[in-house]
N, C-alpha and C. Protein backbone atom coordinates (compact mmCIF):
# COMPACT_ATOMS: atom_id res chain seq x y z
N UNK A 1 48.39 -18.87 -45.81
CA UNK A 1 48.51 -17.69 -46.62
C UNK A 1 48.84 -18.13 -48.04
N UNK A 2 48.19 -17.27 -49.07
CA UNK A 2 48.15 -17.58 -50.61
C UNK A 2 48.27 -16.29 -50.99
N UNK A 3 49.27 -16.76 -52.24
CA UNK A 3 49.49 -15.62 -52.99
C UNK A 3 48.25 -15.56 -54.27
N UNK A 4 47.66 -14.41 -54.04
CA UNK A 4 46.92 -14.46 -55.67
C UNK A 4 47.38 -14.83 -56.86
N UNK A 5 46.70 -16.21 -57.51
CA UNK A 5 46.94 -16.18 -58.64
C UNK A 5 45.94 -16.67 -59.56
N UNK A 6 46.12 -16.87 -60.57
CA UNK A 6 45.18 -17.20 -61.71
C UNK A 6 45.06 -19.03 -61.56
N UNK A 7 44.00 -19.26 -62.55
CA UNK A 7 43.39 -20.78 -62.15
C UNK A 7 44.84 -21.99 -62.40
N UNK A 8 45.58 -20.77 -63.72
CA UNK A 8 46.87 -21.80 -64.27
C UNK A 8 48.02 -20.94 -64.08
N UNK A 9 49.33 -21.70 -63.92
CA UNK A 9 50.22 -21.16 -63.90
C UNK A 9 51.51 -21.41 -64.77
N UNK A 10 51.36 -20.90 -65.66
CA UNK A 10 52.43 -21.81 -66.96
C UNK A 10 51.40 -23.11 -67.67
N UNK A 11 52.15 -23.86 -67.51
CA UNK A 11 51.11 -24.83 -67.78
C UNK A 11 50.43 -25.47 -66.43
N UNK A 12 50.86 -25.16 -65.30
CA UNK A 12 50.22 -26.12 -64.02
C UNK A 12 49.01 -25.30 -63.52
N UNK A 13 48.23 -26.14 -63.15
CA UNK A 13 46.53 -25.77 -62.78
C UNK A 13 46.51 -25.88 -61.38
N UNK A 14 45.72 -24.72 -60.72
CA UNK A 14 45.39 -24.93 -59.41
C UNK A 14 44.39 -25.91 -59.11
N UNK A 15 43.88 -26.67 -58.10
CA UNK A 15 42.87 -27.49 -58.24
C UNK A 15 42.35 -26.69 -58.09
N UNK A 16 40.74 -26.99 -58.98
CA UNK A 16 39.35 -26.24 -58.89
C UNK A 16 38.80 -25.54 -57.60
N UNK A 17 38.92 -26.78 -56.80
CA UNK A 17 38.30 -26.58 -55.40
C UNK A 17 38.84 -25.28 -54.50
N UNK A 18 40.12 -25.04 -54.63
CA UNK A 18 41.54 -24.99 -53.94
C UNK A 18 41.00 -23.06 -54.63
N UNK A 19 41.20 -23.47 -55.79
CA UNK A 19 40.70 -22.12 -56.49
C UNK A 19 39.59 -20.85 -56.24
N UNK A 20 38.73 -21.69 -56.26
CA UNK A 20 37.31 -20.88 -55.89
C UNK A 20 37.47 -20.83 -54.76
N UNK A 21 37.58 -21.54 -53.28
CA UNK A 21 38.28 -21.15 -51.99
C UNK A 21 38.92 -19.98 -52.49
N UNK A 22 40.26 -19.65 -52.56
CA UNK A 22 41.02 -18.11 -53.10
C UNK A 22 40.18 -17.40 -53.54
N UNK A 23 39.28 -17.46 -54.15
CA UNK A 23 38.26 -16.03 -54.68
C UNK A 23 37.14 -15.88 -53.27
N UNK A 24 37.35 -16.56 -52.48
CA UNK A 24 36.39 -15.93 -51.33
C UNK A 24 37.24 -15.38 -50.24
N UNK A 25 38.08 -15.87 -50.16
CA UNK A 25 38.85 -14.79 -48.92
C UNK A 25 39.09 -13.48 -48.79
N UNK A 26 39.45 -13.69 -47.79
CA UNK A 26 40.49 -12.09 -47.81
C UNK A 26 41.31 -11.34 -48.40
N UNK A 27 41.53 -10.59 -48.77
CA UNK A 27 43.00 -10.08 -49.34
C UNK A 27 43.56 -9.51 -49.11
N UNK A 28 44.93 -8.99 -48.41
CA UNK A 28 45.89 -8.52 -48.29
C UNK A 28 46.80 -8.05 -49.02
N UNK A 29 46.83 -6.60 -49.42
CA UNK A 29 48.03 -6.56 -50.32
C UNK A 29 49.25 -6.06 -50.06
N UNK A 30 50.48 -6.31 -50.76
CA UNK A 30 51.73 -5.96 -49.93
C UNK A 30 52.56 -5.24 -51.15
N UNK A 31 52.63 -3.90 -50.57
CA UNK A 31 52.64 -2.67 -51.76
C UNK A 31 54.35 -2.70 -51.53
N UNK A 32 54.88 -2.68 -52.62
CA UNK A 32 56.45 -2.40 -53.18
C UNK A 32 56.55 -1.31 -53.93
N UNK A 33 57.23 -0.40 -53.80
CA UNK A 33 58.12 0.63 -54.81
C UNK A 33 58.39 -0.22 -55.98
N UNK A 34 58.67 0.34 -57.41
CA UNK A 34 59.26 -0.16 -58.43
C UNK A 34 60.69 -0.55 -58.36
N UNK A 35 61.20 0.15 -57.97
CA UNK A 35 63.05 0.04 -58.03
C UNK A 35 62.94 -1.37 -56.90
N UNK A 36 62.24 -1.81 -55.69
CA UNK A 36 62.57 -3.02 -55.21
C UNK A 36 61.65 -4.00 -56.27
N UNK A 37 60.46 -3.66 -56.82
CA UNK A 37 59.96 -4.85 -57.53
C UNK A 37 61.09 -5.56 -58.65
N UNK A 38 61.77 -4.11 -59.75
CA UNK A 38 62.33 -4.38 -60.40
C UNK A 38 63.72 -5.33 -59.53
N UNK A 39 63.98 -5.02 -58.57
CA UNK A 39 65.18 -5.47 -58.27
C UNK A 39 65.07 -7.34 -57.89
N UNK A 40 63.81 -6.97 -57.62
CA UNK A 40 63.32 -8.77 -57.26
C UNK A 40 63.22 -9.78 -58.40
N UNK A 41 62.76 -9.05 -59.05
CA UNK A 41 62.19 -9.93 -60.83
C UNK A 41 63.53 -9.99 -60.98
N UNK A 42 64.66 -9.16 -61.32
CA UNK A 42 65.82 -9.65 -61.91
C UNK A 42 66.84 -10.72 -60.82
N UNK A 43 66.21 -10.81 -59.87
CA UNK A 43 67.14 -11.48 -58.70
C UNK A 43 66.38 -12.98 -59.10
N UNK A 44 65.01 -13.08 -58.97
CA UNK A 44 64.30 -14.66 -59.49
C UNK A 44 64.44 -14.97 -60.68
N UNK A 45 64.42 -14.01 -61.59
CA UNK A 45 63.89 -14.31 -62.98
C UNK A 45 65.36 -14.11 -63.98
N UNK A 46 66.04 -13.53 -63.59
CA UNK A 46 67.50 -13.59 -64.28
C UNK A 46 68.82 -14.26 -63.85
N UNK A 47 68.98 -13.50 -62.64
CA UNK A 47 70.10 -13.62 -62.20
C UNK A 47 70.30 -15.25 -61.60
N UNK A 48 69.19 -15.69 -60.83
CA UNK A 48 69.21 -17.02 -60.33
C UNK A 48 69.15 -18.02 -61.22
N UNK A 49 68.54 -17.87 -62.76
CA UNK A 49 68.47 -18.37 -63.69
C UNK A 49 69.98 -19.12 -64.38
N UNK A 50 70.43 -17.90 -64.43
CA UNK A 50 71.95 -17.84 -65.40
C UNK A 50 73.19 -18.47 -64.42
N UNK A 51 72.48 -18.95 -63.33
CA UNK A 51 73.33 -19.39 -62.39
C UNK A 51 73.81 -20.68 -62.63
N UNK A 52 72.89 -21.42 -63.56
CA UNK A 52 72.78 -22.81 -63.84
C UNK A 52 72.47 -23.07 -65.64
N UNK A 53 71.98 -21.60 -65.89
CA UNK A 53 71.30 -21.94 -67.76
C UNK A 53 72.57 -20.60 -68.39
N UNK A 54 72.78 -21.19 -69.84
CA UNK A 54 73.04 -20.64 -70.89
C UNK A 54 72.11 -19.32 -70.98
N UNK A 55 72.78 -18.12 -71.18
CA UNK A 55 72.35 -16.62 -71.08
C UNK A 55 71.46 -16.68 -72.68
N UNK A 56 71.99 -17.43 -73.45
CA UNK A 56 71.34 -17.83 -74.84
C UNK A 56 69.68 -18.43 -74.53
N UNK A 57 69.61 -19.63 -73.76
CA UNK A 57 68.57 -20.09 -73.47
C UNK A 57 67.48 -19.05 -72.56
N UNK A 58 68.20 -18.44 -71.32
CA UNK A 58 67.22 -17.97 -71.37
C UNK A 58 66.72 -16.50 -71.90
N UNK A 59 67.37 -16.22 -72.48
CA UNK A 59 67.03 -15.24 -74.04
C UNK A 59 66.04 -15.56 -74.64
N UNK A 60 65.93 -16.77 -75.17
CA UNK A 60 65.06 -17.87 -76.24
C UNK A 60 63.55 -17.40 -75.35
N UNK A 61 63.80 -18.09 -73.60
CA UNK A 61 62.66 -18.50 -72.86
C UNK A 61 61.78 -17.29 -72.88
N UNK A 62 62.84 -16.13 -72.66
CA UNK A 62 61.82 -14.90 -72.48
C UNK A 62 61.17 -14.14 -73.69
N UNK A 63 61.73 -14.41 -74.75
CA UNK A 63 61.49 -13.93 -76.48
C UNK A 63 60.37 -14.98 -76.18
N UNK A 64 60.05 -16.04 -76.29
CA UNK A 64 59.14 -16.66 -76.42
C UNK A 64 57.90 -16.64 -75.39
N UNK A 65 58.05 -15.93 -74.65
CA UNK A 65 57.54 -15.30 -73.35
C UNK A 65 56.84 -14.16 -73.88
N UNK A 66 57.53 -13.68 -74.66
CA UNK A 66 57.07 -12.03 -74.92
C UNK A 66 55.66 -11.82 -76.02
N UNK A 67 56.44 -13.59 -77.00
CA UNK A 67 55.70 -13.25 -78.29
C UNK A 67 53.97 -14.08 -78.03
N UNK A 68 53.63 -14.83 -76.52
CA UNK A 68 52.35 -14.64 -76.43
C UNK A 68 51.76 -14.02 -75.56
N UNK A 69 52.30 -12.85 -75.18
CA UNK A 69 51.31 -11.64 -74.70
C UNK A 69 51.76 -10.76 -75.44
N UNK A 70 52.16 -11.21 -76.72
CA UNK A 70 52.50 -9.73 -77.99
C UNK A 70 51.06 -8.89 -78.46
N UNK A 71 49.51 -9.62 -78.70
CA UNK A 71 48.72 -9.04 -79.04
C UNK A 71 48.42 -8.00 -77.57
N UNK A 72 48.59 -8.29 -76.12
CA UNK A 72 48.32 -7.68 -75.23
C UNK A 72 49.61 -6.57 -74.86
N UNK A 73 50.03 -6.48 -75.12
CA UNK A 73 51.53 -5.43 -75.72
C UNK A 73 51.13 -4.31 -76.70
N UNK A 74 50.50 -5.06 -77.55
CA UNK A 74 50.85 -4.05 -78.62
C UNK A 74 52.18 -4.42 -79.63
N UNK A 75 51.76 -4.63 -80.87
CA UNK A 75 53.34 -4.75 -81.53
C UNK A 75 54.37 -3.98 -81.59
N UNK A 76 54.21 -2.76 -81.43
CA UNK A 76 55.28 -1.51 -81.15
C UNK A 76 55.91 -1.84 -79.54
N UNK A 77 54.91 -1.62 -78.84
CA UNK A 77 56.05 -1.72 -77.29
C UNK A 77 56.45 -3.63 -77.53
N UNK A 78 55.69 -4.42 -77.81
CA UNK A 78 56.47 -5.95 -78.31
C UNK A 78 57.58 -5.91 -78.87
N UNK A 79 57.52 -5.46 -79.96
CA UNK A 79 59.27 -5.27 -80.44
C UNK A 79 60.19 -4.28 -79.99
N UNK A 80 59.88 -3.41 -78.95
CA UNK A 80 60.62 -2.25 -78.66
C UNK A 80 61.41 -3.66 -76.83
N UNK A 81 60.40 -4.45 -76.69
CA UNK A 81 60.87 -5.05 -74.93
C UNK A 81 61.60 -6.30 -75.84
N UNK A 82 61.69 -6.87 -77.31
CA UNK A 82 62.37 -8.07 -78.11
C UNK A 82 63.92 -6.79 -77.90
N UNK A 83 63.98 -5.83 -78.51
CA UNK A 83 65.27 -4.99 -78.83
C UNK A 83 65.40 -5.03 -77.20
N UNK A 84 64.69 -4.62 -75.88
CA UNK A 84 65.11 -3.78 -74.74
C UNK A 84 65.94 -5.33 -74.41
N UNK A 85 65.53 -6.27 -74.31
CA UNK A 85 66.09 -7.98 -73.94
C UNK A 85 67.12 -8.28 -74.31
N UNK A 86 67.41 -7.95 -75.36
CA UNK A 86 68.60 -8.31 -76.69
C UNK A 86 69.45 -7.50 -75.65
N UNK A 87 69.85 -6.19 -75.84
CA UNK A 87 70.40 -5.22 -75.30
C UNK A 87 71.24 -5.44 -74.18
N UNK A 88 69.63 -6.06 -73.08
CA UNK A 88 70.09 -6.49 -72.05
C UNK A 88 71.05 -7.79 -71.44
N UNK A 89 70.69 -8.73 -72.29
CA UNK A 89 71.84 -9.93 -72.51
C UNK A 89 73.01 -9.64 -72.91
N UNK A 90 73.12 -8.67 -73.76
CA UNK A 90 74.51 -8.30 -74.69
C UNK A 90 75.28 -7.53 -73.41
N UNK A 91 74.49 -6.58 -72.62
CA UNK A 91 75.13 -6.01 -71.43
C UNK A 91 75.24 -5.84 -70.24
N UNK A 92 74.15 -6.93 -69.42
CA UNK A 92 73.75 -7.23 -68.50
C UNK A 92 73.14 -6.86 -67.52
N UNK A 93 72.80 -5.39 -68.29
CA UNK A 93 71.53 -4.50 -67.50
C UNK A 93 70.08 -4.80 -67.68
N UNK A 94 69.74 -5.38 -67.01
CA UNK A 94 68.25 -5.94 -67.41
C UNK A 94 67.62 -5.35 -66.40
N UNK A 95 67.31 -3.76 -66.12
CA UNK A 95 66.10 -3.39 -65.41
C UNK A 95 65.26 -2.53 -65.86
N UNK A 96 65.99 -2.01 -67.60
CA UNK A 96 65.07 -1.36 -68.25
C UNK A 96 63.88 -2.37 -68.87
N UNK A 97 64.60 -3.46 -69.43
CA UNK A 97 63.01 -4.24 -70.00
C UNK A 97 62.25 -4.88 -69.04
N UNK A 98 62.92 -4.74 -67.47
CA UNK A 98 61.98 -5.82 -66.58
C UNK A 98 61.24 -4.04 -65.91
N UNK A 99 61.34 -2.82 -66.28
CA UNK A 99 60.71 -1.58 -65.92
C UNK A 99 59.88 -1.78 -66.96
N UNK A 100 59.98 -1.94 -67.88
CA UNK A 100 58.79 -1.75 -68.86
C UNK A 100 57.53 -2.56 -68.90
N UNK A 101 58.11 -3.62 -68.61
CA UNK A 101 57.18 -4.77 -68.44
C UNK A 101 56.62 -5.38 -67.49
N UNK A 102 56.66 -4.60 -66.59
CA UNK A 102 56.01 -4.47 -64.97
C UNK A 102 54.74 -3.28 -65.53
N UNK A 103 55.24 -1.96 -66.00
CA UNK A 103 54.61 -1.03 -66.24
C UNK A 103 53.60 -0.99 -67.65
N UNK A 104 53.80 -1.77 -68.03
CA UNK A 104 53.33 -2.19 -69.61
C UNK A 104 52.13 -3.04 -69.61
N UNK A 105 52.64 -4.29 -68.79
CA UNK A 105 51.62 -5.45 -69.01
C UNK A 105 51.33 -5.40 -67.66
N UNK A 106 52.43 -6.03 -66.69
CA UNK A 106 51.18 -6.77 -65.00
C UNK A 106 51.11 -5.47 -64.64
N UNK A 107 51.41 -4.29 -63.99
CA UNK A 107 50.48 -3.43 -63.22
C UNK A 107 49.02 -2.65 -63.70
N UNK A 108 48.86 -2.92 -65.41
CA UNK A 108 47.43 -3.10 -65.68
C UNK A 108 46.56 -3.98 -65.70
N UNK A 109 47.27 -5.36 -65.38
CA UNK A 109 47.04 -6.48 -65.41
C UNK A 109 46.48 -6.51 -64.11
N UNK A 110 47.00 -6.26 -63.24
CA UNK A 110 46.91 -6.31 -61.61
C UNK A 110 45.99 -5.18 -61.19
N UNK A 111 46.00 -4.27 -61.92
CA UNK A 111 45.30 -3.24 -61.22
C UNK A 111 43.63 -3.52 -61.95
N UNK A 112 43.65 -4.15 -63.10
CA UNK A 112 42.08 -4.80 -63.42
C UNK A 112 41.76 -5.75 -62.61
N UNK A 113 42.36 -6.68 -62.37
CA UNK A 113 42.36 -7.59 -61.14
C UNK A 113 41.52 -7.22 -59.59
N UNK A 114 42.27 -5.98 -59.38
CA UNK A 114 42.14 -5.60 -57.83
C UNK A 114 41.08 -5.14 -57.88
N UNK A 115 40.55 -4.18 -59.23
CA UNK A 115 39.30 -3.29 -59.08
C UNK A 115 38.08 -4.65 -58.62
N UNK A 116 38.57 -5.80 -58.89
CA UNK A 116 37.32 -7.08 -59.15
C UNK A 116 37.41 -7.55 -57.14
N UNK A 117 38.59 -7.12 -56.98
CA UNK A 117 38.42 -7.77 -55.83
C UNK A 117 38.02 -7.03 -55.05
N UNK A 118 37.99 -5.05 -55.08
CA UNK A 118 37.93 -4.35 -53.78
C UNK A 118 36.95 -4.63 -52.86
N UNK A 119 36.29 -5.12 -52.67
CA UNK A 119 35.25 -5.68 -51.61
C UNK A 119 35.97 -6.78 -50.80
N UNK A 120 36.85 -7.31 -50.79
CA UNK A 120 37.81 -8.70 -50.11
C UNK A 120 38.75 -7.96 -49.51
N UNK A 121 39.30 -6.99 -49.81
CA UNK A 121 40.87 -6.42 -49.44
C UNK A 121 40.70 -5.68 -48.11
N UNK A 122 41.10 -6.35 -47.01
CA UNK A 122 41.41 -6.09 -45.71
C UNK A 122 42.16 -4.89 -45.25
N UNK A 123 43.56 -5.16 -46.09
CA UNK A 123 44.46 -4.41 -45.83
C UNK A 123 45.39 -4.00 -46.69
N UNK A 124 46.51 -3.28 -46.79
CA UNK A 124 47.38 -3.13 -47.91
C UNK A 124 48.30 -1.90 -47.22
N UNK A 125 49.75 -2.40 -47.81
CA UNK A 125 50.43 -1.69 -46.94
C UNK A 125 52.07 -2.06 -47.46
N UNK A 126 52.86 -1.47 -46.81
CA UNK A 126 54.82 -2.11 -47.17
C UNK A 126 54.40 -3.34 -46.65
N UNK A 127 55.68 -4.10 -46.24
CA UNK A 127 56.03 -5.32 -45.73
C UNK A 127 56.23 -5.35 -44.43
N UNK A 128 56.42 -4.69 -43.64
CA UNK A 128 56.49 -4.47 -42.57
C UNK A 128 55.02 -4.19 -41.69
N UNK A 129 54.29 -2.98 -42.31
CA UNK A 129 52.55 -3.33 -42.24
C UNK A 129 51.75 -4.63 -42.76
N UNK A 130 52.59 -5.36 -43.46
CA UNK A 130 51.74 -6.20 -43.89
C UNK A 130 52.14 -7.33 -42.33
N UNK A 131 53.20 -7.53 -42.14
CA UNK A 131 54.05 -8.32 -41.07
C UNK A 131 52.71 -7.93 -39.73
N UNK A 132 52.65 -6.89 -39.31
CA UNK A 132 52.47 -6.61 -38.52
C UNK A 132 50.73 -6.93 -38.46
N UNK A 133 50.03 -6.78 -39.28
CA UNK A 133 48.61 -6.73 -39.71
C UNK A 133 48.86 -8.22 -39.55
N UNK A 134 49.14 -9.04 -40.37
CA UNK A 134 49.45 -10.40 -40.14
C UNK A 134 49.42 -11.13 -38.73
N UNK A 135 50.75 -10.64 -37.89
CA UNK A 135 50.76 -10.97 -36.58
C UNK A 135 49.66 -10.93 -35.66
N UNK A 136 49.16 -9.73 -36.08
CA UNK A 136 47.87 -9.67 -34.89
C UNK A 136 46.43 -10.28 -35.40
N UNK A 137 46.50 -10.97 -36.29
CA UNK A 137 45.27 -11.59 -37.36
C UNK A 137 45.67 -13.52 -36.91
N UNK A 138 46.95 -13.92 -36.23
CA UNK A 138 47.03 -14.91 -35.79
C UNK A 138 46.39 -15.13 -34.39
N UNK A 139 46.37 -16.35 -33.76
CA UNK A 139 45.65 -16.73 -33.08
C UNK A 139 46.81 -17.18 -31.78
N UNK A 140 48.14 -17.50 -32.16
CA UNK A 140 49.36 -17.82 -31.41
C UNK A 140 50.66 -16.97 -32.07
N UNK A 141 51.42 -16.12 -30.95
CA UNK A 141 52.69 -15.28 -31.53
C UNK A 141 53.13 -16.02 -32.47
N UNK A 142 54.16 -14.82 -33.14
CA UNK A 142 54.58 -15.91 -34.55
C UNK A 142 56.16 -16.20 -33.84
N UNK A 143 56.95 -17.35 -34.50
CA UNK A 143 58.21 -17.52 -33.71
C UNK A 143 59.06 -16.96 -34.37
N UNK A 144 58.77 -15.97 -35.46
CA UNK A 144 59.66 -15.22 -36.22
C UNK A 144 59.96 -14.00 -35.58
């Protein structure tokens, strides 16, 4: 099982081969509410972060994060998610700029994506349908 992603990831590249394989399969998608997406991004992307880094640094990482998908933003909502960040470091509520920016950039991002794939997509469902769709798509019970 593979998670969809693009050919690069940051700077690391999928192999070619490895790649084009992923554009022929199947797809499965595994549908979340916002309030758990948001709650996940700030559990990987913040909170586990600051566990080990300066709240300064990763301030820096995500401002610099922001300012190259600023033309795909828009400069108004770009500087409105630079102020929502600031805010959020200063007070440690970070689920308004990680709401905006779920809703802003990847779920149009993702949802141009999917329109490319609907001919692949098997199934789609919570996590629990996805679990279950899964299980019976194996060939031996799972030991989970």
């Amino acid at each position: 099982m593979l998670e969809d992603e693009s050919r690069t990831i940051g700077r690391l590249a999928i192999p070619e081969a490895v790649h084009r394989a992923m554009k022929q399969v199947p797809v499965v998608l595994l549908e979340a509410d916002l309030e758990s997406r948001i709650a996940a991004i700030r559990r990987e992307y913040v909170d586990v972060p600051l566990r080990t880094m300066a709240p300064e640094a990763l301030l820096r990482r995500f401002t610099s994060a922001l300012a190259r998908i600023r033309r795909r933003l828009g400069g108004t909502r770009h500087a409105e998610l630079v102020q929502a960040l600031d805010r959020a470091f200063a007070t440690g509520e970070h689920e308004g700029w990680i709401e905006r920016l779920l809703t802003w950039y990847y779920d149009p991002m993702y949802d141009y994506q999917l329109e490319q794939k609907q001919a692949r997509i098997r199934f789609s469902g919570p996590a629990s349908a996805v679990k279950s769709f899964l299980d019976a798509q194996r060939p031996f019970p799972s030991s989970s």
